[in-house]
Each structure stands twice: as structure tokens, then as C-alpha cells.
PDB file of N, CA and C in Angstrom:
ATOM      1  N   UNK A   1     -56.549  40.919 113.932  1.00  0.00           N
ATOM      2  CA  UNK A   1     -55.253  40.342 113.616  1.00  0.00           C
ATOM      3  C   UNK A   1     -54.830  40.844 112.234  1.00  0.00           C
ATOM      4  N   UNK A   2     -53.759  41.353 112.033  1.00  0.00           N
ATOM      5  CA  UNK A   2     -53.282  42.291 110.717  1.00  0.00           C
ATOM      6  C   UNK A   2     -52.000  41.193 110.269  1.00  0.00           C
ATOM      7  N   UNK A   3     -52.151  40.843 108.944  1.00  0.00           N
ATOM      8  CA  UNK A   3     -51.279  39.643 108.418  1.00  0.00           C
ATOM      9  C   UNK A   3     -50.687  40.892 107.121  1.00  0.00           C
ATOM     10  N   UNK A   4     -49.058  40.176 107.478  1.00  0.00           N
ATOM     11  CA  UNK A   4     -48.138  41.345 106.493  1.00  0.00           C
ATOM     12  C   UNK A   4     -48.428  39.995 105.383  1.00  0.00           C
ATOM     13  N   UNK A   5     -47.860  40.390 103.848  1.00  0.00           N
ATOM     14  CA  UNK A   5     -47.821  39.779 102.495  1.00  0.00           C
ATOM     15  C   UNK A   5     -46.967  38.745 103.076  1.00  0.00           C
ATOM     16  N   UNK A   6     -47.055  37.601 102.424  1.00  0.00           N
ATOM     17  CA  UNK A   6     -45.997  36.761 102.474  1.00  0.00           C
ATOM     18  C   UNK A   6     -45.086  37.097 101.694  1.00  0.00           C
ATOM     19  N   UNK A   7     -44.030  36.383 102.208  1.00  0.00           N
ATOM     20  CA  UNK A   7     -42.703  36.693 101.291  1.00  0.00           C
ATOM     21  C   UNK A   7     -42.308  35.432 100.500  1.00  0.00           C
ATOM     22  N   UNK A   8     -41.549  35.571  99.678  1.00  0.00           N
ATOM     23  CA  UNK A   8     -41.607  34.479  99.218  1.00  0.00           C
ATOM     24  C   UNK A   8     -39.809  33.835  99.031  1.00  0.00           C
ATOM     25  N   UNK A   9     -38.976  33.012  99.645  1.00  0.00           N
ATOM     26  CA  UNK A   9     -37.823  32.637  99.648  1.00  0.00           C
ATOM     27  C   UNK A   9     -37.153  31.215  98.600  1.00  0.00           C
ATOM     28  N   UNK A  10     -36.229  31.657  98.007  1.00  0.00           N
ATOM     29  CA  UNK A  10     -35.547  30.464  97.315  1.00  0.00           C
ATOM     30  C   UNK A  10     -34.961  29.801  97.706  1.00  0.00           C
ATOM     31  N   UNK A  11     -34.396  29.213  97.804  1.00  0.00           N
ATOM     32  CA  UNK A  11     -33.091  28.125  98.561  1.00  0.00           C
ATOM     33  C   UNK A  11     -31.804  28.074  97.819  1.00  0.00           C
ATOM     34  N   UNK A  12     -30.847  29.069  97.823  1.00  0.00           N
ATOM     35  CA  UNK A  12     -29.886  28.892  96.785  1.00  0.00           C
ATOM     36  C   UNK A  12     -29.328  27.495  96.559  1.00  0.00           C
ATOM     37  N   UNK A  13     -29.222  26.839  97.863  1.00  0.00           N
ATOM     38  CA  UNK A  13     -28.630  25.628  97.306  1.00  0.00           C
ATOM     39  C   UNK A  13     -29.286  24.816  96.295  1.00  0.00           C
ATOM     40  N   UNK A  14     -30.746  24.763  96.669  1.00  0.00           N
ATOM     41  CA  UNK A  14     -31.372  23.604  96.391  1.00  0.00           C
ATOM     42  C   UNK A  14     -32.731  23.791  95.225  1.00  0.00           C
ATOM     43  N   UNK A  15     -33.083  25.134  95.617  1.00  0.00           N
ATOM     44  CA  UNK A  15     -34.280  25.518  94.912  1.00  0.00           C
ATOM     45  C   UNK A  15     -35.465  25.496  95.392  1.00  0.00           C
ATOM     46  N   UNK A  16     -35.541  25.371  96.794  1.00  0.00           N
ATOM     47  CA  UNK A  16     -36.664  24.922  96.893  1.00  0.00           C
ATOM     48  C   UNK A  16     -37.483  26.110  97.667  1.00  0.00           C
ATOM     49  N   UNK A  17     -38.710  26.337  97.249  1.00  0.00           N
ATOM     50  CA  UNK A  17     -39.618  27.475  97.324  1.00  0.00           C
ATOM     51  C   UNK A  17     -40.549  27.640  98.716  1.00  0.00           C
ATOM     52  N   UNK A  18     -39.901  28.017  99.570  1.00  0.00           N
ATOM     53  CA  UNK A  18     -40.672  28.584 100.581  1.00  0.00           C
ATOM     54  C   UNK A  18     -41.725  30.048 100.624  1.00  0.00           C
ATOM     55  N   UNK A  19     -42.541  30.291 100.964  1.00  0.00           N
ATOM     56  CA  UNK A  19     -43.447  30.825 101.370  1.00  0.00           C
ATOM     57  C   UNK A  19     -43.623  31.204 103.007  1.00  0.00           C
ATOM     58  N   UNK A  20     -43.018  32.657 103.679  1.00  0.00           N
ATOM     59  CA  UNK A  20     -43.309  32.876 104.868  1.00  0.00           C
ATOM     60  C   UNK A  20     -44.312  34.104 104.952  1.00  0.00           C
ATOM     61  N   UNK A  21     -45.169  33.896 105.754  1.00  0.00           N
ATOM     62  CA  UNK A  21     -46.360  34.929 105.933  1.00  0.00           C
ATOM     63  C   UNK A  21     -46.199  35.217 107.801  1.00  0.00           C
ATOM     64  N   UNK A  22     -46.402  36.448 108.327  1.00  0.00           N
ATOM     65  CA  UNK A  22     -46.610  36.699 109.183  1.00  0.00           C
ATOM     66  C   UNK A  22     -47.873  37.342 109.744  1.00  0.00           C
ATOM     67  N   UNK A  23     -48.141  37.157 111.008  1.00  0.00           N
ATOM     68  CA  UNK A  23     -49.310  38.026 111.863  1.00  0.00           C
ATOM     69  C   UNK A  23     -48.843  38.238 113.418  1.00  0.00           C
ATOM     70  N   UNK A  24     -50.088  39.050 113.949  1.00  0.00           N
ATOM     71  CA  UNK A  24     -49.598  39.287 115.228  1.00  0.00           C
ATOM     72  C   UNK A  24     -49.434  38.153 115.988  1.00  0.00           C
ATOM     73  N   UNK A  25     -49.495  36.816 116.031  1.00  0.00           N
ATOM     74  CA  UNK A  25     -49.500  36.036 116.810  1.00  0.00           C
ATOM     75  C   UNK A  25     -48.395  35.331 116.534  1.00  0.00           C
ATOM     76  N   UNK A  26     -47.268  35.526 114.988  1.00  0.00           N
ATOM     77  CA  UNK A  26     -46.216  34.970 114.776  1.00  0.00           C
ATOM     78  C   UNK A  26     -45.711  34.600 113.055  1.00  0.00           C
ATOM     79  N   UNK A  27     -44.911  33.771 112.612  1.00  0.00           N
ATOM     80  CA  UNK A  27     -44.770  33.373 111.420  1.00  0.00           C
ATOM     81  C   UNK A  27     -45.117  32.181 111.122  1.00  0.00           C
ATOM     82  N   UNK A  28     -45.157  31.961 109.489  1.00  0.00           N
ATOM     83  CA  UNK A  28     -45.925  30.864 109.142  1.00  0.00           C
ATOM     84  C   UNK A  28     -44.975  30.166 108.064  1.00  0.00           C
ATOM     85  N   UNK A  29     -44.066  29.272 108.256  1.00  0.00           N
ATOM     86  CA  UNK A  29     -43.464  28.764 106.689  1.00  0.00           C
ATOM     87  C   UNK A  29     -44.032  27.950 106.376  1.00  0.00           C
ATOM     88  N   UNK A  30     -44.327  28.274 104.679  1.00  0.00           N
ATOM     89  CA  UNK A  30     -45.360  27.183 103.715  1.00  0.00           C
ATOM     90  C   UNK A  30     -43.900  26.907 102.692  1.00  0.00           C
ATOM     91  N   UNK A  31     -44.200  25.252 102.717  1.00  0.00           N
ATOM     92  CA  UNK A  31     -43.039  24.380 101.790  1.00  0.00           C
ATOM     93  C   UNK A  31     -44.122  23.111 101.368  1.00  0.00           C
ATOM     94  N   UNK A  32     -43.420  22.755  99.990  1.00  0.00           N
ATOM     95  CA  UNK A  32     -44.204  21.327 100.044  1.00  0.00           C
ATOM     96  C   UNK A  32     -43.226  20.362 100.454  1.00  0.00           C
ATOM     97  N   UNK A  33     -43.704  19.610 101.453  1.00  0.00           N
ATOM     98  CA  UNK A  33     -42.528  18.377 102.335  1.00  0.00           C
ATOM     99  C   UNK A  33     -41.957  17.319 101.350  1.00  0.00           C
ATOM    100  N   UNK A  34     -43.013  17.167 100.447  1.00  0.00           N
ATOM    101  CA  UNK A  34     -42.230  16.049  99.112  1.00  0.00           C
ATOM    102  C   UNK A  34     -41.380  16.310  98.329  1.00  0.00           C
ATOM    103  N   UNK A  35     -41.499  17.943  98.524  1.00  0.00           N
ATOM    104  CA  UNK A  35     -40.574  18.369  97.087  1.00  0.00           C
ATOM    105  C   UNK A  35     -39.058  18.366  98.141  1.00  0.00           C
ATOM    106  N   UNK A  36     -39.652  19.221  99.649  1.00  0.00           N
ATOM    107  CA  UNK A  36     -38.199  19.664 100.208  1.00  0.00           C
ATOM    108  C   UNK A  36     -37.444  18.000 100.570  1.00  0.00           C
ATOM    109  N   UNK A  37     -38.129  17.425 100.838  1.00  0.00           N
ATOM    110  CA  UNK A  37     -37.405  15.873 101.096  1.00  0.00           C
ATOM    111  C   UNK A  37     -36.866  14.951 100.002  1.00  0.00           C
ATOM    112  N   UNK A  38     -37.135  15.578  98.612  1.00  0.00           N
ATOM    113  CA  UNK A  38     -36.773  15.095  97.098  1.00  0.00           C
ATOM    114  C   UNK A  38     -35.023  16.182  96.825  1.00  0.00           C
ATOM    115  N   UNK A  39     -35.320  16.918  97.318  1.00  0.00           N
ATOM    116  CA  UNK A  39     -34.515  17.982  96.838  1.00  0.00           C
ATOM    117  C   UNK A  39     -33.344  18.543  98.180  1.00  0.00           C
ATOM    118  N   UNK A  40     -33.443  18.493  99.540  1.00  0.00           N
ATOM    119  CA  UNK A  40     -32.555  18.992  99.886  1.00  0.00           C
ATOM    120  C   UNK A  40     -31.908  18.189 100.963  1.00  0.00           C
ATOM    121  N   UNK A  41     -30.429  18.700 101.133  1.00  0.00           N
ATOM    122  CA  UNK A  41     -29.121  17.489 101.490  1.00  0.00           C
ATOM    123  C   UNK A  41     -29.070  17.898 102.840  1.00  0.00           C
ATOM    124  N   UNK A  42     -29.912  18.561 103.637  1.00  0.00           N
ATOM    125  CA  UNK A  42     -30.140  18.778 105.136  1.00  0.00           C
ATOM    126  C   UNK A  42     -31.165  18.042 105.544  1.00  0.00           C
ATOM    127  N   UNK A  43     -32.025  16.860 105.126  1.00  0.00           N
ATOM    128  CA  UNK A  43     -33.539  17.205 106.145  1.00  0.00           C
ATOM    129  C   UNK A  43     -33.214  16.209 107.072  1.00  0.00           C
ATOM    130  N   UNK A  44     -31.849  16.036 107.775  1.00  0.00           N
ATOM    131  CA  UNK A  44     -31.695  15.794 108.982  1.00  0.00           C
ATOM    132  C   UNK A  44     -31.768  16.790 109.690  1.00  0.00           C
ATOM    133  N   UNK A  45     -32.125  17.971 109.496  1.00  0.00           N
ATOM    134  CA  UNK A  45     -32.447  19.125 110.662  1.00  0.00           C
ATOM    135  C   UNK A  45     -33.897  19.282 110.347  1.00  0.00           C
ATOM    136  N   UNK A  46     -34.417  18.979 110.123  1.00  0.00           N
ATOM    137  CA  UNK A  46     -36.133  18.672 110.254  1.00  0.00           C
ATOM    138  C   UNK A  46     -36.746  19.578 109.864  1.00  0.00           C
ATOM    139  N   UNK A  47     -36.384  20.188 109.125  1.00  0.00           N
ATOM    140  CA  UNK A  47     -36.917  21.555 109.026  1.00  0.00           C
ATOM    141  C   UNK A  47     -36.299  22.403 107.788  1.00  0.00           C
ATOM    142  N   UNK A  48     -36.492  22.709 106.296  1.00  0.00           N
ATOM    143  CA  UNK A  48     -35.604  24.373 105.723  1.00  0.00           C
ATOM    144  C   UNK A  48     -35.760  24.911 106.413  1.00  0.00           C
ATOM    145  N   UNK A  49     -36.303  25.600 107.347  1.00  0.00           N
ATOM    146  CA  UNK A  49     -35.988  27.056 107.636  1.00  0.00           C
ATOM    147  C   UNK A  49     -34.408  26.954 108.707  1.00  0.00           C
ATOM    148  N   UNK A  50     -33.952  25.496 109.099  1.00  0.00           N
ATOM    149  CA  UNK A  50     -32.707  25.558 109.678  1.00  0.00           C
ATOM    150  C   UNK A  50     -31.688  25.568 108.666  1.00  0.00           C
ATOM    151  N   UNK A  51     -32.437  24.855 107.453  1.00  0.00           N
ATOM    152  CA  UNK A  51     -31.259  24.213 106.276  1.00  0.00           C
ATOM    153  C   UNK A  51     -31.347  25.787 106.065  1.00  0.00           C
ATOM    154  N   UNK A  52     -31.646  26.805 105.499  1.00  0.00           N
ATOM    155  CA  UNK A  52     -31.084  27.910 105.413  1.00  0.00           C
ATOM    156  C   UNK A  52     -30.469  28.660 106.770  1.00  0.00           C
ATOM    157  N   UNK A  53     -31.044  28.721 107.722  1.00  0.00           N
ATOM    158  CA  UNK A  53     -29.885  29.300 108.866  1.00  0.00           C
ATOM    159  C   UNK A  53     -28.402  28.531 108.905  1.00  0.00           C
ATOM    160  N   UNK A  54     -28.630  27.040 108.728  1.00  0.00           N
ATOM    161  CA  UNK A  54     -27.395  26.818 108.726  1.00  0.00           C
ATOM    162  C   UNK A  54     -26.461  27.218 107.815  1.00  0.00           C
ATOM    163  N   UNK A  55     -26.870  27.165 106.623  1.00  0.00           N
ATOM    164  CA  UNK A  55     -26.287  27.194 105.370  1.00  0.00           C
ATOM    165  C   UNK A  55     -25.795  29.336 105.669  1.00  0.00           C
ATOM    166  N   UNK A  56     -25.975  30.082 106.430  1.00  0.00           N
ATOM    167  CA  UNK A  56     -25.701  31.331 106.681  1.00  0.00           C
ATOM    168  C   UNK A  56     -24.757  31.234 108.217  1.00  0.00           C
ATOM    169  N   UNK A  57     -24.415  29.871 108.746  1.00  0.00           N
ATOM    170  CA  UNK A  57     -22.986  29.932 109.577  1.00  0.00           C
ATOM    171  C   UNK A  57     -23.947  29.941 110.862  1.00  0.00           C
ATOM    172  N   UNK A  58     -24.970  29.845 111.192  1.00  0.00           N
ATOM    173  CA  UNK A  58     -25.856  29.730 112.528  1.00  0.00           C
ATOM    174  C   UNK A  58     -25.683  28.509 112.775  1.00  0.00           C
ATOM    175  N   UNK A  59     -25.702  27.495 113.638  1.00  0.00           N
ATOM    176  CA  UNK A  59     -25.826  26.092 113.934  1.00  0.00           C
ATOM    177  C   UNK A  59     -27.160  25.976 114.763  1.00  0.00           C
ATOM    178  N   UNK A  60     -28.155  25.312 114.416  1.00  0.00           N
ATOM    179  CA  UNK A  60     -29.193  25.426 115.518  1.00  0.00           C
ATOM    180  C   UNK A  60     -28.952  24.288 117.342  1.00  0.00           C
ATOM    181  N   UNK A  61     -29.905  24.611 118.071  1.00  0.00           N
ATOM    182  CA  UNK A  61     -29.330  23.822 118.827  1.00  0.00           C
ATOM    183  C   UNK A  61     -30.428  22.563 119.224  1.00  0.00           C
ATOM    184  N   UNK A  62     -29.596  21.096 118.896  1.00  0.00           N
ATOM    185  CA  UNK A  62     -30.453  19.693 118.724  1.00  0.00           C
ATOM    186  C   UNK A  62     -31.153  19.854 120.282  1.00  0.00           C
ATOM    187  N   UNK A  63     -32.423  19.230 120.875  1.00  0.00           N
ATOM    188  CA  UNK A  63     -32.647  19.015 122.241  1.00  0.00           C
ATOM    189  C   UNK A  63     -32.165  17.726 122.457  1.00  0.00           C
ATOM    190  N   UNK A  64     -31.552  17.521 123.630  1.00  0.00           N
ATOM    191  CA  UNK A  64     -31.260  16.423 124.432  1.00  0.00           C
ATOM    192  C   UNK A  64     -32.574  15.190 124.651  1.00  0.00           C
TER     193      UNK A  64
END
């Protein structure tokens, strides 16, 4: 299994410091949940990695 560098992402809105690493089996986002739930005005989408897709005009889609 061959793992690329992580990358490392800001959150313009908010600041908050993600960490994505990949391998052959997929991606990995590293956040700390206290800081992102202290700090950002989305975590009704359960997730940064939507609060940034959204915040770039994507809408994700809720399940029924």
C-alpha cells in the first residue's frame, strides 16, 4: 500500500486546519472535532470537508 504526503488545508472562512492523506484504498481527513465545532458556522453538515465544498458553490446531498 503506497501512501502520498498529506496535504495540509486551511479553511478560509474559519481557520481551521485540516490534514488529508491518501492511499490506495482511499482518503483520510484529520481535524480536531473540538476545535472544528468551536470555530465553524456549518457543522450542521457534519462534516468540513462539506463546509468547504459548500463554501465552493457544490451543495451536498442530505439522505432521506
Amino acid at each position: 500500500m503506497s501512501t502520498m504526503p498529506a496535504r495540509t488545508i486551511t479553511c478560509p472562512d474559519c481557520g481551521l486546519v485540516l490534514r488529508v492523506s491518501r492511499n490506495d484504498t482511499g482518503s483520510t481527513l484529520l481535524y480536531d472535532a473540538g476545535d472544528w465545532q468551536r470555530r465553524c458556522k456549518r457543522i450542521d453538515l457534519d462534516n468540513p470537508a462539506w463546509c468547504l465544498i459548500r463554501r465552493d458553490g457544490t451543495h451536498p446531498k442530505k439522505e432521506k
